[in-house]
N, C-alpha and C. Protein backbone atom coordinates (compact mmCIF):
# COMPACT_ATOMS: atom_id res chain seq x y z
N UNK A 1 113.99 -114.73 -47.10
CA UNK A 1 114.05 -114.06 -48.38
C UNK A 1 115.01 -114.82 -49.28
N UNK A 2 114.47 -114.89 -50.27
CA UNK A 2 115.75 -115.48 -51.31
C UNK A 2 116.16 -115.01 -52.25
N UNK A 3 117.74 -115.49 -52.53
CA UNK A 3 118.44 -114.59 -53.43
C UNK A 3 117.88 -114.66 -55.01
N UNK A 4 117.12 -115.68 -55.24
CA UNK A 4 116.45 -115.76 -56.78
C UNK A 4 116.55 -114.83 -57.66
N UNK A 5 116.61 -114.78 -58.88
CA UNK A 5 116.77 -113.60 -59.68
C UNK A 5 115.18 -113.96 -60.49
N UNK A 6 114.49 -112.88 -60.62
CA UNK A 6 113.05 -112.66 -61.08
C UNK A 6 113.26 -112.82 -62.41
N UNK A 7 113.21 -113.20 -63.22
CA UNK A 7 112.78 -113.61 -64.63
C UNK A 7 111.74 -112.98 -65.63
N UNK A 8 112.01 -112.78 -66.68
CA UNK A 8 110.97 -113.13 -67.69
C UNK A 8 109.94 -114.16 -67.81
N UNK A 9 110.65 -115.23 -67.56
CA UNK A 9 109.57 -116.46 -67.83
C UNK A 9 108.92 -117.12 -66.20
N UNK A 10 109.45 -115.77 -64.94
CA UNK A 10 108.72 -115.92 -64.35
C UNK A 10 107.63 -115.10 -64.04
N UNK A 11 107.53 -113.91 -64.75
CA UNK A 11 106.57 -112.68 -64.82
C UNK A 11 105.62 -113.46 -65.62
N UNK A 12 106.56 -114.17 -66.83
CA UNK A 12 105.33 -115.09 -67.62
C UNK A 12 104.16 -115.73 -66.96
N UNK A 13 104.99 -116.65 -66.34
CA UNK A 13 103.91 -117.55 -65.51
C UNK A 13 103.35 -116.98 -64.41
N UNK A 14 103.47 -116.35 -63.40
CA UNK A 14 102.36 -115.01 -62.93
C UNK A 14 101.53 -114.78 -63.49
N UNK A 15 101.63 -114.28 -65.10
CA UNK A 15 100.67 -113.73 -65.46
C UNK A 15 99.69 -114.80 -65.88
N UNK A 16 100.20 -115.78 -66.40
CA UNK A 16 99.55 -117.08 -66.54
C UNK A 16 98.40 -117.37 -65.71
N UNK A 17 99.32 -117.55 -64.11
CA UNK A 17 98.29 -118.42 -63.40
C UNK A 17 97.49 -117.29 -62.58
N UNK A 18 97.89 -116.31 -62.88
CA UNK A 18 96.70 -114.88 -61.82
C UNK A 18 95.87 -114.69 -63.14
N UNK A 19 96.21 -114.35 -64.18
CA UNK A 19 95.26 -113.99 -64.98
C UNK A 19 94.45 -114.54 -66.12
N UNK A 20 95.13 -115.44 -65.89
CA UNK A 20 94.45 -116.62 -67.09
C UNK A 20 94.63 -116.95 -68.77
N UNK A 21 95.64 -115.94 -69.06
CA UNK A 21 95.80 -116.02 -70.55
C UNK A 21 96.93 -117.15 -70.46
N UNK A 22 96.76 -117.40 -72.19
CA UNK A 22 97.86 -118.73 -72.45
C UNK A 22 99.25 -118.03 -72.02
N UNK A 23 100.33 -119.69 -71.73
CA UNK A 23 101.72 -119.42 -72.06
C UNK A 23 101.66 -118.17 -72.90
N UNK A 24 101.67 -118.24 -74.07
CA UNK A 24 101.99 -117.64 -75.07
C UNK A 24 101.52 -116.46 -75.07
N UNK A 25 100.33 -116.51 -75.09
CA UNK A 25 99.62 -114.59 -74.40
C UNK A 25 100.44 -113.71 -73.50
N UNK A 26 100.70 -114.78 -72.10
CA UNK A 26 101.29 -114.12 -71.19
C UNK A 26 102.93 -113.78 -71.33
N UNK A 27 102.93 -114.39 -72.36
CA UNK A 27 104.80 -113.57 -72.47
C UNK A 27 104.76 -112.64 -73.48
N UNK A 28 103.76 -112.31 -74.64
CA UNK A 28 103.96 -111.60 -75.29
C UNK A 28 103.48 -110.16 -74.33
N UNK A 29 102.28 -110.58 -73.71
CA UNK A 29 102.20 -109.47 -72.81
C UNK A 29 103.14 -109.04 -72.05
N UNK A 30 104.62 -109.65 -71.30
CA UNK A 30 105.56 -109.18 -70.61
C UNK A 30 106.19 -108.33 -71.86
N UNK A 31 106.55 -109.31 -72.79
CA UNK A 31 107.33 -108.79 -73.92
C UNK A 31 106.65 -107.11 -74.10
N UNK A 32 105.98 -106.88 -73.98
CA UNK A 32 105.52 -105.50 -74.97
C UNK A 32 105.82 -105.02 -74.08
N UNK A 33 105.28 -104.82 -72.60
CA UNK A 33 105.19 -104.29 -71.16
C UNK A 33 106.77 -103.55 -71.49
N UNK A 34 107.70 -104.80 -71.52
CA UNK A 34 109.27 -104.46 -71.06
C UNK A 34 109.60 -103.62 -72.13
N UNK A 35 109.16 -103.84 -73.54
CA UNK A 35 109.80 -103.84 -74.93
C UNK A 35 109.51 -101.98 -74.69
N UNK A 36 108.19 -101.58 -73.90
CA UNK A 36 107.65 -100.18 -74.15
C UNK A 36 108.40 -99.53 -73.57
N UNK A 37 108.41 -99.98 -72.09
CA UNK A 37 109.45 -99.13 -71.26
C UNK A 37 111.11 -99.22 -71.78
N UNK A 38 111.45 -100.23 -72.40
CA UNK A 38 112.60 -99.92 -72.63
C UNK A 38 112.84 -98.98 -73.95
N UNK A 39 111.69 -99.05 -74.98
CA UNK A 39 111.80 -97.73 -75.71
C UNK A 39 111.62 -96.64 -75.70
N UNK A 40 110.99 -96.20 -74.18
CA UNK A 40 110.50 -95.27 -73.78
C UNK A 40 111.81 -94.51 -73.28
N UNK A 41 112.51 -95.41 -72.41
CA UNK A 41 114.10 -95.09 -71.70
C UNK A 41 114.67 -94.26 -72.73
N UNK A 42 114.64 -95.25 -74.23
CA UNK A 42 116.05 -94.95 -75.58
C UNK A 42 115.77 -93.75 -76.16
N UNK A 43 114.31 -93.27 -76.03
CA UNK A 43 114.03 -92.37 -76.46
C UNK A 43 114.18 -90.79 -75.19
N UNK A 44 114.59 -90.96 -74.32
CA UNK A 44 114.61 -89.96 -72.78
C UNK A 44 114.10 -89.77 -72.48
N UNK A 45 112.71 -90.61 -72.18
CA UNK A 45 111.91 -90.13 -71.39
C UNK A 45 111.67 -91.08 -70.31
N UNK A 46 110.78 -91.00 -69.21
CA UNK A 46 111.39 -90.91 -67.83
C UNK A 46 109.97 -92.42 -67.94
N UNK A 47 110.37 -93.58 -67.02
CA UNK A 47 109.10 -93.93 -66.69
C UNK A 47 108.39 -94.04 -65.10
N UNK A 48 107.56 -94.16 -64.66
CA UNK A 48 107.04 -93.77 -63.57
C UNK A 48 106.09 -95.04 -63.53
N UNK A 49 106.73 -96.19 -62.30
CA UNK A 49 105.55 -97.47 -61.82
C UNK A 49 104.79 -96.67 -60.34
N UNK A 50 103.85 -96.34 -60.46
CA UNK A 50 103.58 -95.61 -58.96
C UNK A 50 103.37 -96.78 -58.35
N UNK A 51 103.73 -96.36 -56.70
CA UNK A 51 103.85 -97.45 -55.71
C UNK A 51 105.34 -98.15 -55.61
N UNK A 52 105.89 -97.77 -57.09
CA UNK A 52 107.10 -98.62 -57.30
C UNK A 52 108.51 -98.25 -57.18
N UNK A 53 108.63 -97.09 -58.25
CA UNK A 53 109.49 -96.71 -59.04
C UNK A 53 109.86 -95.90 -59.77
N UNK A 54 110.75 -94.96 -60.42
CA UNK A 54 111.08 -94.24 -61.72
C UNK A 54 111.91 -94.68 -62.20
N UNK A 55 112.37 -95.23 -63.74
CA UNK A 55 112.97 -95.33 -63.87
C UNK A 55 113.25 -93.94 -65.30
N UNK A 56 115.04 -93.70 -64.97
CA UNK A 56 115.37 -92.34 -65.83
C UNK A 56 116.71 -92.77 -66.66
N UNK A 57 116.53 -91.61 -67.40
CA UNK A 57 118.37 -92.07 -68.35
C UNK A 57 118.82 -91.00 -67.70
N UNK A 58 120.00 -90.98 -67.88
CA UNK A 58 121.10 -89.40 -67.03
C UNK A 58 122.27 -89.44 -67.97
N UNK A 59 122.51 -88.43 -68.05
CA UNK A 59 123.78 -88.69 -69.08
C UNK A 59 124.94 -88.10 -68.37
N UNK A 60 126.19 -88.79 -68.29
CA UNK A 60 127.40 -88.39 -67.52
C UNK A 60 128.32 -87.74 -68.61
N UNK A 61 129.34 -87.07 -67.84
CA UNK A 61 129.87 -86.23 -69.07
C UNK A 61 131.34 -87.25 -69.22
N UNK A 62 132.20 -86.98 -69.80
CA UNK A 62 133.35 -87.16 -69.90
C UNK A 62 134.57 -86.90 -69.31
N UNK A 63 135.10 -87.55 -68.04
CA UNK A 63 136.37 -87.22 -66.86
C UNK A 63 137.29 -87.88 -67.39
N UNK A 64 138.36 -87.87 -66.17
CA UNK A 64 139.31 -88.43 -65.81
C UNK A 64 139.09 -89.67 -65.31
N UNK A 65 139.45 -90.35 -65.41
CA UNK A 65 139.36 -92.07 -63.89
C UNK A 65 141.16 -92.30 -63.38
N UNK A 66 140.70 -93.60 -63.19
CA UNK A 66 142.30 -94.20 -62.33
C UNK A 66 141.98 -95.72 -62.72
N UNK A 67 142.68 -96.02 -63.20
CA UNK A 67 142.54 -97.27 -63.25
C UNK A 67 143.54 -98.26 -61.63
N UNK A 68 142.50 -98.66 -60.94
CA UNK A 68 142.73 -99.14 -59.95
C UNK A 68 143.99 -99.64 -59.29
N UNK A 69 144.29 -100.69 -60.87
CA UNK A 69 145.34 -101.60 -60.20
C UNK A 69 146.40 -100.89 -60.83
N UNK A 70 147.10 -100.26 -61.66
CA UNK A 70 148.08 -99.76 -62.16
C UNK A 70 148.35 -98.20 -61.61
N UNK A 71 147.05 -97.52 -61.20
CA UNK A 71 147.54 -96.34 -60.91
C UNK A 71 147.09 -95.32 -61.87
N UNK A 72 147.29 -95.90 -63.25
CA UNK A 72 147.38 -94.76 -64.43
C UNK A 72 145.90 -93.87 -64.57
N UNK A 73 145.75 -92.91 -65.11
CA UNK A 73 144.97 -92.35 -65.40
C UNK A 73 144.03 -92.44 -66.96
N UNK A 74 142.82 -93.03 -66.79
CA UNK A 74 142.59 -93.03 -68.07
C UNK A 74 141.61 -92.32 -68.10
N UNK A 75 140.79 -91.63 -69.82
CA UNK A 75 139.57 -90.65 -69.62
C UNK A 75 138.29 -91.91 -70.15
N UNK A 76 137.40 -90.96 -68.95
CA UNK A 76 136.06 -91.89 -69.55
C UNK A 76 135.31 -91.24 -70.18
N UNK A 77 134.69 -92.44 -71.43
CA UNK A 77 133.90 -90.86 -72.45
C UNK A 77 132.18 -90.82 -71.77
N UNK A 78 131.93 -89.74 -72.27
CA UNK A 78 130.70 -89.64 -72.05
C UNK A 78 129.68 -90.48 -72.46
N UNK A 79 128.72 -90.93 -71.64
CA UNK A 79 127.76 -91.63 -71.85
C UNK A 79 126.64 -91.66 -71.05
N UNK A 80 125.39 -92.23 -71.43
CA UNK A 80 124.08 -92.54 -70.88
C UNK A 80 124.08 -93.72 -70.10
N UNK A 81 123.15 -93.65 -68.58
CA UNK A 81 123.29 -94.65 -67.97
C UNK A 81 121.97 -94.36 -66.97
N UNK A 82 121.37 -95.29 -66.98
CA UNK A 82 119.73 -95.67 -66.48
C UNK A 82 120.31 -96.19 -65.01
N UNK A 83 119.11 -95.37 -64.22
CA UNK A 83 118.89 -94.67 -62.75
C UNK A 83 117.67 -95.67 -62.60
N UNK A 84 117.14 -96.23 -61.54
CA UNK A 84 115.97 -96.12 -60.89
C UNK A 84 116.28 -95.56 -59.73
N UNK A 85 115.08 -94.80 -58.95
CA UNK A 85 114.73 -94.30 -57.94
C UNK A 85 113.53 -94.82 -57.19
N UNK A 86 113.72 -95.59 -56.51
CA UNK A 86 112.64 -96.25 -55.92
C UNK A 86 111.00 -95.35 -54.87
N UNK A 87 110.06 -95.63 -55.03
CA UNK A 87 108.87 -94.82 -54.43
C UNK A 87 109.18 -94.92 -52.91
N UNK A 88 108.51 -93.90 -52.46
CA UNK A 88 108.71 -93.88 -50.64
C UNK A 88 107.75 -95.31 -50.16
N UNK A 89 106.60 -95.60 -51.29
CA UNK A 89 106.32 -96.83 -50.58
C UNK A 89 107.08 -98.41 -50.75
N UNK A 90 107.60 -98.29 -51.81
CA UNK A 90 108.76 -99.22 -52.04
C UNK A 90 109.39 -99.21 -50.62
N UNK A 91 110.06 -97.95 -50.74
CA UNK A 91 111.67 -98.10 -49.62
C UNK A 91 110.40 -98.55 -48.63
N UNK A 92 109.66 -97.90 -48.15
CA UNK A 92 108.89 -98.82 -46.94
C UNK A 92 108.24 -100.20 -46.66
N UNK A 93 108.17 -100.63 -47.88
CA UNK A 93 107.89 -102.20 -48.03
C UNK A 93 109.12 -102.52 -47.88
N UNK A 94 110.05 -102.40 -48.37
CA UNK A 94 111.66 -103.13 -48.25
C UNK A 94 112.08 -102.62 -47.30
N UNK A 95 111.84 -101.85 -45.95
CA UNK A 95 111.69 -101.70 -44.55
C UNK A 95 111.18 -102.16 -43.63
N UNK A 96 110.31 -103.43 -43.97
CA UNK A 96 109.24 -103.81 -43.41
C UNK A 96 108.28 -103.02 -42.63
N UNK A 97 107.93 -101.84 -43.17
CA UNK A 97 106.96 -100.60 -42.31
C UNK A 97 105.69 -100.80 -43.70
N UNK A 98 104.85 -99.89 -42.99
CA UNK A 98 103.31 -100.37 -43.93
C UNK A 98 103.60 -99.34 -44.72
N UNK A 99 103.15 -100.03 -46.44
CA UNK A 99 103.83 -98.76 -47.40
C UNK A 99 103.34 -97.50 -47.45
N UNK A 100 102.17 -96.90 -46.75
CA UNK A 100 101.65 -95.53 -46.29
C UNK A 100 102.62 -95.14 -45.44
N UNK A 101 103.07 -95.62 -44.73
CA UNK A 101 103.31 -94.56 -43.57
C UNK A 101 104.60 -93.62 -44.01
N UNK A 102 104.82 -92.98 -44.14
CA UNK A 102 105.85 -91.70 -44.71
C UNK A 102 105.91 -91.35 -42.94
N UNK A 103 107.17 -91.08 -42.64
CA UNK A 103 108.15 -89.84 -41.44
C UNK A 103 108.23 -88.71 -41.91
């Protein structure tokens, strides 16, 4: 397995050489893909890759913390922060078990 980090301009070329549209087709097609779901997020609503994924916004409220190295106490303000939750066939592909089989 390798540590590679998945790309844009490697979703590009995927789409390239599986599906046949130009360079240029195939990134505007990532582009919208990503551009939707990420406006979909800003706006709160939830997205759902079946087989894959959810991804959600959650909003945390406003505490206390510690700042680690000093000790002191500082407050954190409230804010929004994006969750995925991965599908039971995900976690079972990244288990190496066949992605049907559910326990």
């Amino acid at each position: 397995m390798s540590a590679k980090t998945l790309t844009r301009a490697d979703l590009t070329e995927v789409v390239h050489r599986d599906i046949g549209l130009s360079r240029t087709e195939s990134a505007d097609m990532v582009n919208s893909v990503l551009d939707l779901i990420a406006e979909s997020l800003t706006q709160g609503s939830s997205v759902k890759l079946s087989s894959f994924g959810t991804f959600m916004v959650r909003s945390k409220r406003a505490r206390m913390g510690r700042n680690p190295k000093t000790g002191e106490e500082v407050p954190i303000t409230p804010r929004r922060v994006l969750v995925f939750r991965p599908s039971q066939v995900m976690k079972n592909i990244i288990n190496g078990e066949e992605p049907g089989d559910i326990d």
